[in-house]
N, C-alpha and C. Protein backbone atom coordinates (compact mmCIF):
# COMPACT_ATOMS: atom_id res chain seq x y z
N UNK A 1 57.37 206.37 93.90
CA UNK A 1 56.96 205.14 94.57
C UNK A 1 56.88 204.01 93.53
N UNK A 2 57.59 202.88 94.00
CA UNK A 2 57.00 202.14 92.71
C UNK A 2 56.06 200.86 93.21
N UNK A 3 55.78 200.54 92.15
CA UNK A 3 54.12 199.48 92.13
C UNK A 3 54.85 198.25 92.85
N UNK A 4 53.41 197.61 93.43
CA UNK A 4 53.78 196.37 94.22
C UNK A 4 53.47 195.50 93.19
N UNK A 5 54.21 194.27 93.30
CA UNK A 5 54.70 192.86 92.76
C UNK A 5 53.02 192.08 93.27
N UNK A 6 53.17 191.36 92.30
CA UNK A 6 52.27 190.56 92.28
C UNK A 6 52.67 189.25 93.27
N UNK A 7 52.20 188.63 94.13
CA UNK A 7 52.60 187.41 94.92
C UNK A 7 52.22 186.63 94.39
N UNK A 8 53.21 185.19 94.18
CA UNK A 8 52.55 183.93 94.03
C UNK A 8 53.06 182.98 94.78
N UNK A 9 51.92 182.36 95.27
CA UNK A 9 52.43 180.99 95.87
C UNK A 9 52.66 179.70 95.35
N UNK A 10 54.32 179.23 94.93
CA UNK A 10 53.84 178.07 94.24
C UNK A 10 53.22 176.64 95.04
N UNK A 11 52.98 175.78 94.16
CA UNK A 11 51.70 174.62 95.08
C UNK A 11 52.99 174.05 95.91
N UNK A 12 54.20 173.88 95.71
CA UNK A 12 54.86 173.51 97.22
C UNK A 12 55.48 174.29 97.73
N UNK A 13 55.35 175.57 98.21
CA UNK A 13 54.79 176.47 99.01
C UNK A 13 53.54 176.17 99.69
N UNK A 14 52.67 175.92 99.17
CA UNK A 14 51.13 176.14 99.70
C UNK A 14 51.02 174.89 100.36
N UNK A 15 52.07 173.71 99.84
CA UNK A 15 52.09 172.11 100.69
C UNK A 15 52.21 172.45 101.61
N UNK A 16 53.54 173.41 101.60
CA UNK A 16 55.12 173.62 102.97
C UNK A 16 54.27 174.76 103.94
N UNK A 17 53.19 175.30 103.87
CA UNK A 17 52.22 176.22 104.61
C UNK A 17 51.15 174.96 105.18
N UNK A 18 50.61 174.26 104.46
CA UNK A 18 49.20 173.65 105.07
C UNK A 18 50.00 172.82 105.92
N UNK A 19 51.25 172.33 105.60
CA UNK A 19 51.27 171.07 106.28
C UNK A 19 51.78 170.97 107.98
N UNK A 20 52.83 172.25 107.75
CA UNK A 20 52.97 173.23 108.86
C UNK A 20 52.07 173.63 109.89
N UNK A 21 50.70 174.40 109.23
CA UNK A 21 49.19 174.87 109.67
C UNK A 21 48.57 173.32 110.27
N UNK A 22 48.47 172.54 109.67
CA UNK A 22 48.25 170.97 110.47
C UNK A 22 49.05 170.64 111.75
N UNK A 23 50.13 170.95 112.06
CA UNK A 23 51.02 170.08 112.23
C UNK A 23 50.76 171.35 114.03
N UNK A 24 50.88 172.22 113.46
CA UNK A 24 50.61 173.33 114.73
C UNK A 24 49.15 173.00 115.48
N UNK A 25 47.88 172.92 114.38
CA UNK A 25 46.49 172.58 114.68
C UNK A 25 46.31 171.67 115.78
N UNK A 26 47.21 170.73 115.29
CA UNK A 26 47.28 169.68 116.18
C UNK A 26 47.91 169.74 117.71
N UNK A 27 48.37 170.59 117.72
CA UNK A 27 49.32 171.09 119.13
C UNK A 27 48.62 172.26 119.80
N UNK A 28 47.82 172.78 118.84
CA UNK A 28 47.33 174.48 119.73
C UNK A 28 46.66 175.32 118.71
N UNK A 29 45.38 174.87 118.56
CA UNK A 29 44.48 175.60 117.21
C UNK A 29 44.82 176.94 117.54
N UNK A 30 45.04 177.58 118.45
CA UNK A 30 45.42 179.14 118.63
C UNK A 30 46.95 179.30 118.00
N UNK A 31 47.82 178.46 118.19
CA UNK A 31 48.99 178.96 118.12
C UNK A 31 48.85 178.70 116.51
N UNK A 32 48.15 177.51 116.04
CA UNK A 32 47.94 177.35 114.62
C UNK A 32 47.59 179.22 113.74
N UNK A 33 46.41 179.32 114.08
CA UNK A 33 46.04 180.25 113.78
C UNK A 33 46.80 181.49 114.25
N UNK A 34 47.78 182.05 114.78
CA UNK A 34 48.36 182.98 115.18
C UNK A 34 49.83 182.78 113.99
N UNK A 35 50.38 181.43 113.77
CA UNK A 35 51.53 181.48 113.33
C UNK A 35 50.96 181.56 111.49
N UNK A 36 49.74 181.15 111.19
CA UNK A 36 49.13 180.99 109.75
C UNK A 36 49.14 182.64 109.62
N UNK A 37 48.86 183.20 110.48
CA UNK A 37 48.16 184.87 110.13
C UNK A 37 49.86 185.16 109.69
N UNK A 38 50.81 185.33 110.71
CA UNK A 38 52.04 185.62 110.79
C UNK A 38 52.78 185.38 109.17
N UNK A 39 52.50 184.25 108.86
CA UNK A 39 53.35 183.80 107.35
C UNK A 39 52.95 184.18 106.52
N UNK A 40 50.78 184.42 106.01
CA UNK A 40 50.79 185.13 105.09
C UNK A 40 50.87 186.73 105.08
N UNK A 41 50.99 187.41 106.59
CA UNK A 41 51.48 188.52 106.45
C UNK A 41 53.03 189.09 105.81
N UNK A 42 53.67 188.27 106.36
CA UNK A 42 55.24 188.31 105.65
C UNK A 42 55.08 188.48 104.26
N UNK A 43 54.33 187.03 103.94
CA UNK A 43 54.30 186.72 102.24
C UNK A 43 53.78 187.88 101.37
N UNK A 44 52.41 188.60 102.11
CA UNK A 44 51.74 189.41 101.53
C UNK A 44 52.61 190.92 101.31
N UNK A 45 53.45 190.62 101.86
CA UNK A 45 54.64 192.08 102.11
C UNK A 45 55.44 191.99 101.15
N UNK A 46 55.63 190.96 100.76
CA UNK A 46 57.09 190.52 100.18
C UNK A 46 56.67 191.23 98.18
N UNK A 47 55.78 191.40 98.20
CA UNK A 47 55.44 192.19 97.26
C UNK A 47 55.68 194.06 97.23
N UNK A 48 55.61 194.27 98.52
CA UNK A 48 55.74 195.81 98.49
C UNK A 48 57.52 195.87 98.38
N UNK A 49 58.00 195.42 99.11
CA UNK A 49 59.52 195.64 98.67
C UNK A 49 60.51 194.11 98.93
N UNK A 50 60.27 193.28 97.33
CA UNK A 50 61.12 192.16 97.02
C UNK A 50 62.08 192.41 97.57
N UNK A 51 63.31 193.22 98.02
CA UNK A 51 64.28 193.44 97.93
C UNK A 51 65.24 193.55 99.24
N UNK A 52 64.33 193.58 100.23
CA UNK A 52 64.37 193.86 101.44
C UNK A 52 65.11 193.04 102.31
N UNK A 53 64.79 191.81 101.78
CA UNK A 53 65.29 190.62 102.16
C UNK A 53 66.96 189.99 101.45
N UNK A 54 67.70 189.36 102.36
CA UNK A 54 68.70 189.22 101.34
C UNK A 54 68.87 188.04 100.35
N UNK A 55 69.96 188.16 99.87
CA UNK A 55 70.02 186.91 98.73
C UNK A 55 70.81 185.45 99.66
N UNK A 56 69.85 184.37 99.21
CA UNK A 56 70.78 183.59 99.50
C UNK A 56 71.84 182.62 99.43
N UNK A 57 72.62 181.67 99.99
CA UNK A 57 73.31 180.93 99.39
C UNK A 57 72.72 179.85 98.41
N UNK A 58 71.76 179.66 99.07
CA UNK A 58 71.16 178.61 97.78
C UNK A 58 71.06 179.12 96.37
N UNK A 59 71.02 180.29 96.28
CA UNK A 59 71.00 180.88 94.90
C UNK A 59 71.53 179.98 93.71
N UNK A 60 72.97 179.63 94.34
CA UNK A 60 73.88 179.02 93.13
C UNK A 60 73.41 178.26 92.89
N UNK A 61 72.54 177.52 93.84
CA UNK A 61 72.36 176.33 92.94
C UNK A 61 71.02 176.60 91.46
N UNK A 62 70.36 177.45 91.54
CA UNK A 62 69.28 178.05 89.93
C UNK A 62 70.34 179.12 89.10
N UNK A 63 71.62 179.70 89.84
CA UNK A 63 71.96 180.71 88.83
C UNK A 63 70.85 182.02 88.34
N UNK A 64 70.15 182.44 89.49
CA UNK A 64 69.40 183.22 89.67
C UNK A 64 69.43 183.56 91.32
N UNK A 65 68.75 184.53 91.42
CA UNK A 65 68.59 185.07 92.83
C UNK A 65 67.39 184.62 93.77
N UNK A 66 67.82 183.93 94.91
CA UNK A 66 67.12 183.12 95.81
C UNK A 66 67.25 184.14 96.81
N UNK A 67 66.03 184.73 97.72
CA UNK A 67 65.81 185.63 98.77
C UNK A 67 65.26 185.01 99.89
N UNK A 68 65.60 185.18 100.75
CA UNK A 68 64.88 184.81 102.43
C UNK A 68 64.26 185.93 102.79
N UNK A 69 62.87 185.92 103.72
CA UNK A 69 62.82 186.29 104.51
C UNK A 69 62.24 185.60 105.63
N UNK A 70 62.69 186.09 106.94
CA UNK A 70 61.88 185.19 107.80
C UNK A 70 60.87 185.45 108.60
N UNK A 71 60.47 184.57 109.82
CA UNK A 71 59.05 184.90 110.11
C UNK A 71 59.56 184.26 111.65
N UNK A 72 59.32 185.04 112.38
CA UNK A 72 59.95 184.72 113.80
C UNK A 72 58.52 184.20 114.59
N UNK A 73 58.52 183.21 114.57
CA UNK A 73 57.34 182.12 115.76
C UNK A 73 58.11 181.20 116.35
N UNK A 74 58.57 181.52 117.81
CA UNK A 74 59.65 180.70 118.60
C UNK A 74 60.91 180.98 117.38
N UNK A 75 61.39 179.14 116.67
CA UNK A 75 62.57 179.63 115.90
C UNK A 75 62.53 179.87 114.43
N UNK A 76 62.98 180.82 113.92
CA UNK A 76 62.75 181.43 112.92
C UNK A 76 61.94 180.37 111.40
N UNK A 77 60.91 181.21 111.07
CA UNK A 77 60.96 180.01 109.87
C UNK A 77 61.33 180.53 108.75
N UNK A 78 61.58 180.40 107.85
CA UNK A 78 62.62 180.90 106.18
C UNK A 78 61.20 180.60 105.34
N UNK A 79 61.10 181.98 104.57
CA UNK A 79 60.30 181.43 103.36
C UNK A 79 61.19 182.43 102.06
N UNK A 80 61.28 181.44 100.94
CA UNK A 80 62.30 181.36 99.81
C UNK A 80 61.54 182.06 98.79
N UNK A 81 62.24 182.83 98.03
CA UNK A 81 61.43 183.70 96.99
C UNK A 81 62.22 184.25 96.17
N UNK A 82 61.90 183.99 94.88
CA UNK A 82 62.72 184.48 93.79
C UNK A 82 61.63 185.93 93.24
N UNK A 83 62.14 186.98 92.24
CA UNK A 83 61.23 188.03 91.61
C UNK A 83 61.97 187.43 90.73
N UNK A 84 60.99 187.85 89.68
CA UNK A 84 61.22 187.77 88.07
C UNK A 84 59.67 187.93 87.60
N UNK A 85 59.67 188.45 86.15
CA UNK A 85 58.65 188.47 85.53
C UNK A 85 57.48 189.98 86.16
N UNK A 86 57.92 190.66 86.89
CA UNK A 86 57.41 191.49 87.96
C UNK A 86 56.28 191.36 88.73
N UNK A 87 57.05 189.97 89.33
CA UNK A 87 56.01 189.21 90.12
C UNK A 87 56.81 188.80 91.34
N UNK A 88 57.02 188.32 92.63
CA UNK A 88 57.20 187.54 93.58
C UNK A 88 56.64 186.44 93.37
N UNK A 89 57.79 184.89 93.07
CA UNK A 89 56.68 183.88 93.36
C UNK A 89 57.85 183.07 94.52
N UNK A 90 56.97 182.69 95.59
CA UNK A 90 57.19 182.06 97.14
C UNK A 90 57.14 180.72 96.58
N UNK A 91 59.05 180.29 96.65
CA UNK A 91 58.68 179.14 96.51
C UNK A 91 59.02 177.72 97.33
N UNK A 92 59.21 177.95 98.09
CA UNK A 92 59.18 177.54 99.62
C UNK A 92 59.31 177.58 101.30
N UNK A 93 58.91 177.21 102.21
CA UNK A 93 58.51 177.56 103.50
C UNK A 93 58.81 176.60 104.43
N UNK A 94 60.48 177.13 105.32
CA UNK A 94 60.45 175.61 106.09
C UNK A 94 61.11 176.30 107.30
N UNK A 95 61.41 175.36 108.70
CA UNK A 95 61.39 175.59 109.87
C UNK A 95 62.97 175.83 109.77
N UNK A 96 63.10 176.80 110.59
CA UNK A 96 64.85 177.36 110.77
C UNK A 96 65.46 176.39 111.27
N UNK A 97 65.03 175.21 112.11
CA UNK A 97 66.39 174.60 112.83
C UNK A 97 66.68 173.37 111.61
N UNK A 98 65.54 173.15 110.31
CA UNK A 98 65.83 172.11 109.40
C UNK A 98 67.67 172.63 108.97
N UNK A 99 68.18 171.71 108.18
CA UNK A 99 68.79 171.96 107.68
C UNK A 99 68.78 172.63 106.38
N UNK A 100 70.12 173.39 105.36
CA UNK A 100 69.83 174.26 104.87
C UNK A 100 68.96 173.49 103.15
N UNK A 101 68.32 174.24 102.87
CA UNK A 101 67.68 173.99 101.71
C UNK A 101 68.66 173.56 100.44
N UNK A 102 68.03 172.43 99.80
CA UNK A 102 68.91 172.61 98.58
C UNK A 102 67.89 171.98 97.29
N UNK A 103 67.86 173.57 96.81
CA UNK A 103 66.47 173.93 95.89
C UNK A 103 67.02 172.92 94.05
């Protein structure tokens, strides 16, 4: 078995989460709180197996490996995560119908 990864959230990650968590609050403190539980469960996973998830195209643009996984509330949301250092750090969180990221 091997050891779980340490998670980190970087601070725009943690923007691209609160601002999201607001933005829902404002529409349906339940649905707020149902879709907040949902993302840091994903996130909190993404430590037991980095790998799970695939690589993505944005990659090229760091010349390192950029991973998705997503988080299905209505339409999918993408949260971005590189490993290195034997750590997971999450480094951003945005709504599936945006257009594609360019990190």
């Amino acid at each position: 078995m091997t050891a779980r990864l340490r998670v980190v959230i970087t601070p725009r990650a943690a923007a691209d989460i609160t601002q999201a968590h607001a933005w829902y609050r404002e529409r349906s403190p339940r649905a707020a709180e149902t879709w907040v539980t949902g993302i840091r469960e994903i996130i909190e996973h993404l430590g037991d197996m980095p790998a799970a998830h695939p690589v993505t195209p944005e990659s090229d643009a760091i010349g390192g490996e950029i991973r998705r996984a997503l988080y299905r509330h209505g339409t999918p949301w993408r949260i971005y995560y590189v490993v290195e250092d034997s750590a997971v750090y999450v480094l951003h969180v945005r709504h599936g119908s945006r257009r594609a990221w360019e990190p």
